[in-house]
Protein backbone atom coordinates (compact mmCIF):
# COMPACT_ATOMS: atom_id res chain seq x y z
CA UNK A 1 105.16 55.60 67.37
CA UNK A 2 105.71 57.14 70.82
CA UNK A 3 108.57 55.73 72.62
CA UNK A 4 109.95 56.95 76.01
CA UNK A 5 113.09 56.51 77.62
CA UNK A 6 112.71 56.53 81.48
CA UNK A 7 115.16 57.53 83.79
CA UNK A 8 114.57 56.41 87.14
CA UNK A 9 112.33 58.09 89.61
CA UNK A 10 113.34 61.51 91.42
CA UNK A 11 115.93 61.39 94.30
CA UNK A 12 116.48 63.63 97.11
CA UNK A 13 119.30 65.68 96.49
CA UNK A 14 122.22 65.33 99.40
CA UNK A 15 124.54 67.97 100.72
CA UNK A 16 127.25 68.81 98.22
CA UNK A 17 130.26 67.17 98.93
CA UNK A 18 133.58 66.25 96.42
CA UNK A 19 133.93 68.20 93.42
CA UNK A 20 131.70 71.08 92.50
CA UNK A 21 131.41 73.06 89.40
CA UNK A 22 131.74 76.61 88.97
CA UNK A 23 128.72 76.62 86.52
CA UNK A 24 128.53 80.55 84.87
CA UNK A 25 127.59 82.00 81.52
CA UNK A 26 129.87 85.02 83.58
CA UNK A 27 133.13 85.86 81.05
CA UNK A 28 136.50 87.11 82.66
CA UNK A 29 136.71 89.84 79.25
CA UNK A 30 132.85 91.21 80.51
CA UNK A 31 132.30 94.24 82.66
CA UNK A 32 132.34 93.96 86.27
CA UNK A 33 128.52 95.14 85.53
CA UNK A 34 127.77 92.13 83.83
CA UNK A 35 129.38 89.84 85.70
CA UNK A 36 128.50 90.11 88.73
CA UNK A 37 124.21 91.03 86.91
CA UNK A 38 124.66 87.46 85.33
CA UNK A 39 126.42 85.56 88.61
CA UNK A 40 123.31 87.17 90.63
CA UNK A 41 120.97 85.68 88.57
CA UNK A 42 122.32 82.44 88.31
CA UNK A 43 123.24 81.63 92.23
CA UNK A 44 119.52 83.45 92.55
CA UNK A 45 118.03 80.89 89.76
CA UNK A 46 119.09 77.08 88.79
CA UNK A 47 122.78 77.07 89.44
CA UNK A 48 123.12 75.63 93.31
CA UNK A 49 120.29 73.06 92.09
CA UNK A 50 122.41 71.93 88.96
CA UNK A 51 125.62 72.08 91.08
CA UNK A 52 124.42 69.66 94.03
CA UNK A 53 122.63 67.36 91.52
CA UNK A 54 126.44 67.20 89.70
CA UNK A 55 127.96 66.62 93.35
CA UNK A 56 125.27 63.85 94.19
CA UNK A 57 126.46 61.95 90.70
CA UNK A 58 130.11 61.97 92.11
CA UNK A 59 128.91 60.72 95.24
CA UNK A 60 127.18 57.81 93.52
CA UNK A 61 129.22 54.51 92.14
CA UNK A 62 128.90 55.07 88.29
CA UNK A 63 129.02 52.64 86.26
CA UNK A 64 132.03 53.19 83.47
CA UNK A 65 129.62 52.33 80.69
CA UNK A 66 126.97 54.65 80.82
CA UNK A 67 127.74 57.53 78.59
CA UNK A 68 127.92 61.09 80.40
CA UNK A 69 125.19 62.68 78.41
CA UNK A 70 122.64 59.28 79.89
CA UNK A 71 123.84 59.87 83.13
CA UNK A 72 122.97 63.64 83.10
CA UNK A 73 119.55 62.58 81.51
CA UNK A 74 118.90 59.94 84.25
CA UNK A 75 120.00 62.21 87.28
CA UNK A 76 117.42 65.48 85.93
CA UNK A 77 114.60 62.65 85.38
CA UNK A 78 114.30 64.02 81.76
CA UNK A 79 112.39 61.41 80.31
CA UNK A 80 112.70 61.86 76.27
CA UNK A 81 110.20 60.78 74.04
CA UNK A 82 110.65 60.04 70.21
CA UNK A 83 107.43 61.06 68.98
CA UNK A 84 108.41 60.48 65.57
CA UNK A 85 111.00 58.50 63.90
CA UNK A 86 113.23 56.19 65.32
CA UNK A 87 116.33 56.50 66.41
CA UNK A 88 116.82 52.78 64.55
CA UNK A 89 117.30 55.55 61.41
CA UNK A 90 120.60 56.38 62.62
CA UNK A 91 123.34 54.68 60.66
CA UNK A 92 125.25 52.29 62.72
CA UNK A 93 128.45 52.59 60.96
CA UNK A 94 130.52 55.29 59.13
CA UNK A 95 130.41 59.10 59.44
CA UNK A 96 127.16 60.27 60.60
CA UNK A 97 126.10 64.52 61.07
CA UNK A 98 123.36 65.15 63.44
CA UNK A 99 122.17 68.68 63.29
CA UNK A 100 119.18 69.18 65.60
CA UNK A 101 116.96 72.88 66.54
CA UNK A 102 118.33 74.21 69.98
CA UNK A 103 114.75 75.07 72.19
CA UNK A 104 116.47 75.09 75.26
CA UNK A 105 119.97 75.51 75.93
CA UNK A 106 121.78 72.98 77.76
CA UNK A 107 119.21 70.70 77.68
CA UNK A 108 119.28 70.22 74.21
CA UNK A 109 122.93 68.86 74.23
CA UNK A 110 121.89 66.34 76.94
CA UNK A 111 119.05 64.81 75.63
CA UNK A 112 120.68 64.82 72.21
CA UNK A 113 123.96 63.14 73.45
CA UNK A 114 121.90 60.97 75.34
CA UNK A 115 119.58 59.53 72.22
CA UNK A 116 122.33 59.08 70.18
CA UNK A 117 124.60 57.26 72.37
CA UNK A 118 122.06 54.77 72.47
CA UNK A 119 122.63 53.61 69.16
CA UNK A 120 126.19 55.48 68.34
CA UNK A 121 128.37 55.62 71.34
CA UNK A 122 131.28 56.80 69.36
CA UNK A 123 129.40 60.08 69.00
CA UNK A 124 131.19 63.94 70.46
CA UNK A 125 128.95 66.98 70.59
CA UNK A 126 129.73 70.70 69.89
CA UNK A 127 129.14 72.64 72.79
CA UNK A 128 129.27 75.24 74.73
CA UNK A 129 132.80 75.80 76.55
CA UNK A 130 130.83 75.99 79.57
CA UNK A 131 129.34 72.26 79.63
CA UNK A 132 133.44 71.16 78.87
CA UNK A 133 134.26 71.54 82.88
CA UNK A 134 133.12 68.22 83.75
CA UNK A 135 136.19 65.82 83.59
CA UNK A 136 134.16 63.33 82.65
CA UNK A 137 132.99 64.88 79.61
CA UNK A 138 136.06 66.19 77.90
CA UNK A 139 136.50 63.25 75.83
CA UNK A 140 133.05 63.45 73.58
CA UNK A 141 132.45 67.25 73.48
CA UNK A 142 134.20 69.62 71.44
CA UNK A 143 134.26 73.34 72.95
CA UNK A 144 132.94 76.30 71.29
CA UNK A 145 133.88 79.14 73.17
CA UNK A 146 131.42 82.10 72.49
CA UNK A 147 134.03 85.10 73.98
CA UNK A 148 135.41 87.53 71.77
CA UNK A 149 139.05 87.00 72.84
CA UNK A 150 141.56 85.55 70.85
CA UNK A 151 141.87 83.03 72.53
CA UNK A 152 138.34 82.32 72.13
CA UNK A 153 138.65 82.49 68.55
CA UNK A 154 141.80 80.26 68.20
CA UNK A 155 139.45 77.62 70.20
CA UNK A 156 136.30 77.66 68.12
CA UNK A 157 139.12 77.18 64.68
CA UNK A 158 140.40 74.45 66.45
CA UNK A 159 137.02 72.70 67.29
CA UNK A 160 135.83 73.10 63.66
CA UNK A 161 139.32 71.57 62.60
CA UNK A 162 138.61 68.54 64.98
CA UNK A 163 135.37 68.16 63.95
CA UNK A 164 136.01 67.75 60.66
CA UNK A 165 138.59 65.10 61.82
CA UNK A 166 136.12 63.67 63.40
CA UNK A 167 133.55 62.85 60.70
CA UNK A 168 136.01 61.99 58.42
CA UNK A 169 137.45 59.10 60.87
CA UNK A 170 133.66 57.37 60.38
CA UNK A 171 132.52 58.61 63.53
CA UNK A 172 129.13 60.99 65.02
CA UNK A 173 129.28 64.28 65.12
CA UNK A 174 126.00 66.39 67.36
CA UNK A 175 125.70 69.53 65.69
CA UNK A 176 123.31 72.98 66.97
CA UNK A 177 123.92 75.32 63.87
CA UNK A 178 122.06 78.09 65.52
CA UNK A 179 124.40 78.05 67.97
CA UNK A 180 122.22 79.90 71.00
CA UNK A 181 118.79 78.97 72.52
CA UNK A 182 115.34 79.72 70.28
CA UNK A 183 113.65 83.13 70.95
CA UNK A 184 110.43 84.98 70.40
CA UNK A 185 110.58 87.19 67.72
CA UNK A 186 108.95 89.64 69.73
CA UNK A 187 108.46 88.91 73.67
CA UNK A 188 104.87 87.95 74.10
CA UNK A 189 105.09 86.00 70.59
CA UNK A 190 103.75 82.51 70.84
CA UNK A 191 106.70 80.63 68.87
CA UNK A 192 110.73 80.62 69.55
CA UNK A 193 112.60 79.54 67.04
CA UNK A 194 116.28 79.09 66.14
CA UNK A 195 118.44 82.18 64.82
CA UNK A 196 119.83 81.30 61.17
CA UNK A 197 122.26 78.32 60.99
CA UNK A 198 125.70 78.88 60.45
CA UNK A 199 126.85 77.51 57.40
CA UNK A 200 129.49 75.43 58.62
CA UNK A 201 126.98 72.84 59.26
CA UNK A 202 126.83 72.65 55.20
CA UNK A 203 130.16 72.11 54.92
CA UNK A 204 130.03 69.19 56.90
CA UNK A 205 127.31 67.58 55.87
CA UNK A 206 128.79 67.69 52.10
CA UNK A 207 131.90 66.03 53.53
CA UNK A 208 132.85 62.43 51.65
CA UNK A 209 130.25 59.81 52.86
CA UNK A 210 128.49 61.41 55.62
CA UNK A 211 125.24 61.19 56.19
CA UNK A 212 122.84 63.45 57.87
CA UNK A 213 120.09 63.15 60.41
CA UNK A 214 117.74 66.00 61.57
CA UNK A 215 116.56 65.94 65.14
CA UNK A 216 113.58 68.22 66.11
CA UNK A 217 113.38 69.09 69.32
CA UNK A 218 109.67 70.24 71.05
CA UNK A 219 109.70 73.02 72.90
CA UNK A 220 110.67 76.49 74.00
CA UNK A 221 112.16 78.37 77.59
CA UNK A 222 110.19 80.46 79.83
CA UNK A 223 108.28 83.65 78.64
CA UNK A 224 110.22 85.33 81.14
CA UNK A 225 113.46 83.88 79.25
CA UNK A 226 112.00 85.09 75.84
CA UNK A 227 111.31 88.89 77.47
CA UNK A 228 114.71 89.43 78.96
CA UNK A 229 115.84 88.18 75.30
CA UNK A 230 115.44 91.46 74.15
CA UNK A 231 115.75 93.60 77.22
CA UNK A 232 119.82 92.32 77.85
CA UNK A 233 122.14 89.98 76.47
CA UNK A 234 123.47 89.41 79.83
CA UNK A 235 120.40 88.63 81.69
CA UNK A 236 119.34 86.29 78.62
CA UNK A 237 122.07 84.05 79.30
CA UNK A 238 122.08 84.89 83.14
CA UNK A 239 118.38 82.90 82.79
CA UNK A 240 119.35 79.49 81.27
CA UNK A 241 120.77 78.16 84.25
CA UNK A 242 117.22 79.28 85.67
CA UNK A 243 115.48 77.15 82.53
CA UNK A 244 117.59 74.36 82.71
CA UNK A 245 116.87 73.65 86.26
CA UNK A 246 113.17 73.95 85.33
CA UNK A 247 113.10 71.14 82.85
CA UNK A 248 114.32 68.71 85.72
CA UNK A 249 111.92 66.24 85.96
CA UNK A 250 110.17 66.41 82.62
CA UNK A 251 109.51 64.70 79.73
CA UNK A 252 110.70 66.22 76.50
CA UNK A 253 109.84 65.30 73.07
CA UNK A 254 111.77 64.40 69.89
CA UNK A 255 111.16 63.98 66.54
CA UNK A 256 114.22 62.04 64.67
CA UNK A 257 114.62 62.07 60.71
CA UNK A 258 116.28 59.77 58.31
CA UNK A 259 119.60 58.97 58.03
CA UNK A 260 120.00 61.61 54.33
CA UNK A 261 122.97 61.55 51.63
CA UNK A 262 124.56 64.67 50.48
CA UNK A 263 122.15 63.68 47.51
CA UNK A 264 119.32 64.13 49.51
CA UNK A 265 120.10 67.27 50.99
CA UNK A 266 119.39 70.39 48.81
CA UNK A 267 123.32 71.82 48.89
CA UNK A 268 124.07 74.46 46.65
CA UNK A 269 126.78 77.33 46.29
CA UNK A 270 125.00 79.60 48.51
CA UNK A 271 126.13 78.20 52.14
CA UNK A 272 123.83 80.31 54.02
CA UNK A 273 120.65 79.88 51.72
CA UNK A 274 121.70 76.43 52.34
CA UNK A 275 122.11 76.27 55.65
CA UNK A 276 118.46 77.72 55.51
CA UNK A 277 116.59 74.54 53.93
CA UNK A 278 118.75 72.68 56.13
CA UNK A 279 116.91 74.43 58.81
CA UNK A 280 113.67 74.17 57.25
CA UNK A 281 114.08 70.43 56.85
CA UNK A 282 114.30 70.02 60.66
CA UNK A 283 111.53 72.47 61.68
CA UNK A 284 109.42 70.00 59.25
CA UNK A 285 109.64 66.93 61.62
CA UNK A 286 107.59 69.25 63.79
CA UNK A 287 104.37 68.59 62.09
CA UNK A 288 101.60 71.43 61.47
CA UNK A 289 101.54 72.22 64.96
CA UNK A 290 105.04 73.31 64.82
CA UNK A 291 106.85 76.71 64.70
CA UNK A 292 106.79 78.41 61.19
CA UNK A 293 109.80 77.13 59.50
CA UNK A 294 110.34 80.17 57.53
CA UNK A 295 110.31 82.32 60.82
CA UNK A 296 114.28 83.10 61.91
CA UNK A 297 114.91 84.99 64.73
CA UNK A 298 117.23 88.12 63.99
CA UNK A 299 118.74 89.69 67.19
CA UNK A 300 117.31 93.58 67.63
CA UNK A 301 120.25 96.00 67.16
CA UNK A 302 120.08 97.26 70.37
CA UNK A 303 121.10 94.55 72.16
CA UNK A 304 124.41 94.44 73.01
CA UNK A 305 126.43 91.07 73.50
């Protein structure tokens, strides 16, 4: 069953005007090379579009219960489209884990956030520090911060921490265990796919009484994305702004799984075989014509984060 969620029509997007985010994979510990490489690329790409459509949504009267993540679906025009499942699945009550594949980048929180807010709206997402700037979004995101500061590392403990909380309180928790956007294997391959998951998705899904649902989403970024994959780090995540700003507009498909036990879920000692037939499990609600489960994508040694 194929069943769409519209957003409205397309708008024409007005001058900027009250608050504007500084949106920038650019990191204060990089060089002043990469900085300023990635901050070219973005202001060059997606990032003034992403910025004014942000600016037009302050502009507008919102309405106080519409969730963030719908409201950033409905002013991109994503349209998302269960293609299979239902997002009925998802338990209405108690501690529920959604761990879903990560195509895209941003996206993939949005649409995510926005499907399960539907049904759950006591939901919070791991994310991305970046996507935490929004004011209006600090109270159902948890930030993972990807820099290799201390800082940075005293943050990502303390989301895990309050994610854990979180579960436990009977609540949703929006999980991407591969923690970066799918890649090619090699640059011209045909399939992108997730690197491994990180094991702490295990651990939460074998936490008292939760229950897990696998989300599948369709698609992959540019091949221009998947080449500068493995030519630079920087320029990689210099580009998602770019493919971000390319999905506005579209319609994006989603396959949803059932609502699973810890019973159900094939946990064993080994966290990170685990974590693999976890993986496997959502790369199946892609049907035949999807991705080769068993295909990871392993970062070449020579690029440098």
């Amino acid at each position: 069953m194929v069943v769409e969620h519209a957003v409205g029509p397309a708008e024409k997007l007005p001058p900027r005007r009250g608050r504007v985010l500084d949106l920038s994979y650019a990191r204060p510990e990089q060089s002043w090379f990469r900085r300023t490489l990635i901050r070219l690329v973005e202001r060059a790409s997606g990032k003034s579009k992403l910025e004014r459509i942000y600016a037009n949504w302050l502009a507008q009267p919102r309405d106080p219960q519409e969730p963030i993540f719908s409201a950033a679906i409905r002013m991109l025009h994503i349209t998302p489209v269960v293609v299979a499942g239902s997002l009925t699945g998802i338990p209405r009550s108690g501690p529920v884990l959604v761990l879903a594949n990560h195509p895209f980048g941003i996206i993939d929180g949005l649409l995510v956030g926005h499907l399960v807010a539907l049904v759950r709206p006591d939901m919070k997402l791991m994310v991305h520090s970046l996507l935490c700037q929004p004011e209006e979004a600090r109270d159902v995101v948890l930030p993972v911060d990807f820099g290799e500061t201390e800082a940075a590392r005293r943050t990502s403990l303390e989301t895990r921490r309050q994610a854990a909380e979180w579960l436990d309180a009977g609540h949703v928790l929006i999980v991407f265990p591969a923690g970066s956007a799918s890649t090619a294997d090699k640059p011209l391959a045909e399939h992108a796919t997730d690197a491994a998951w990180h094991p702490f998705a295990v651990r939460l899904a074998a936490r008292k009484g939760v229950r897990t649902v696998m989300m599948f989403v369709h698609g992959q970024n540019s091949r221009l994305f998947q080449i500068a994959s493995h030519l630079s780090y920087p320029l990689r995540v210099a580009l998602i702004l770019r493919e971000t700003a390319k999905r506005v507009g579209t319609r994006v498909r989603v396959a949803v799984g059932p609502a699973l036990t810890v019973a159900d879920l094939p946990v064993g000692q080994d966290r990170a075989g685990t974590a693999q037939a976890f993986r496997e499990m959502c790369y199946g609600l892609a049907g035949a014509d999807g991705p080769d489960p068993a295909q990871v994508f392993v970062w070449p040694r020579y690029i440098r984060w």
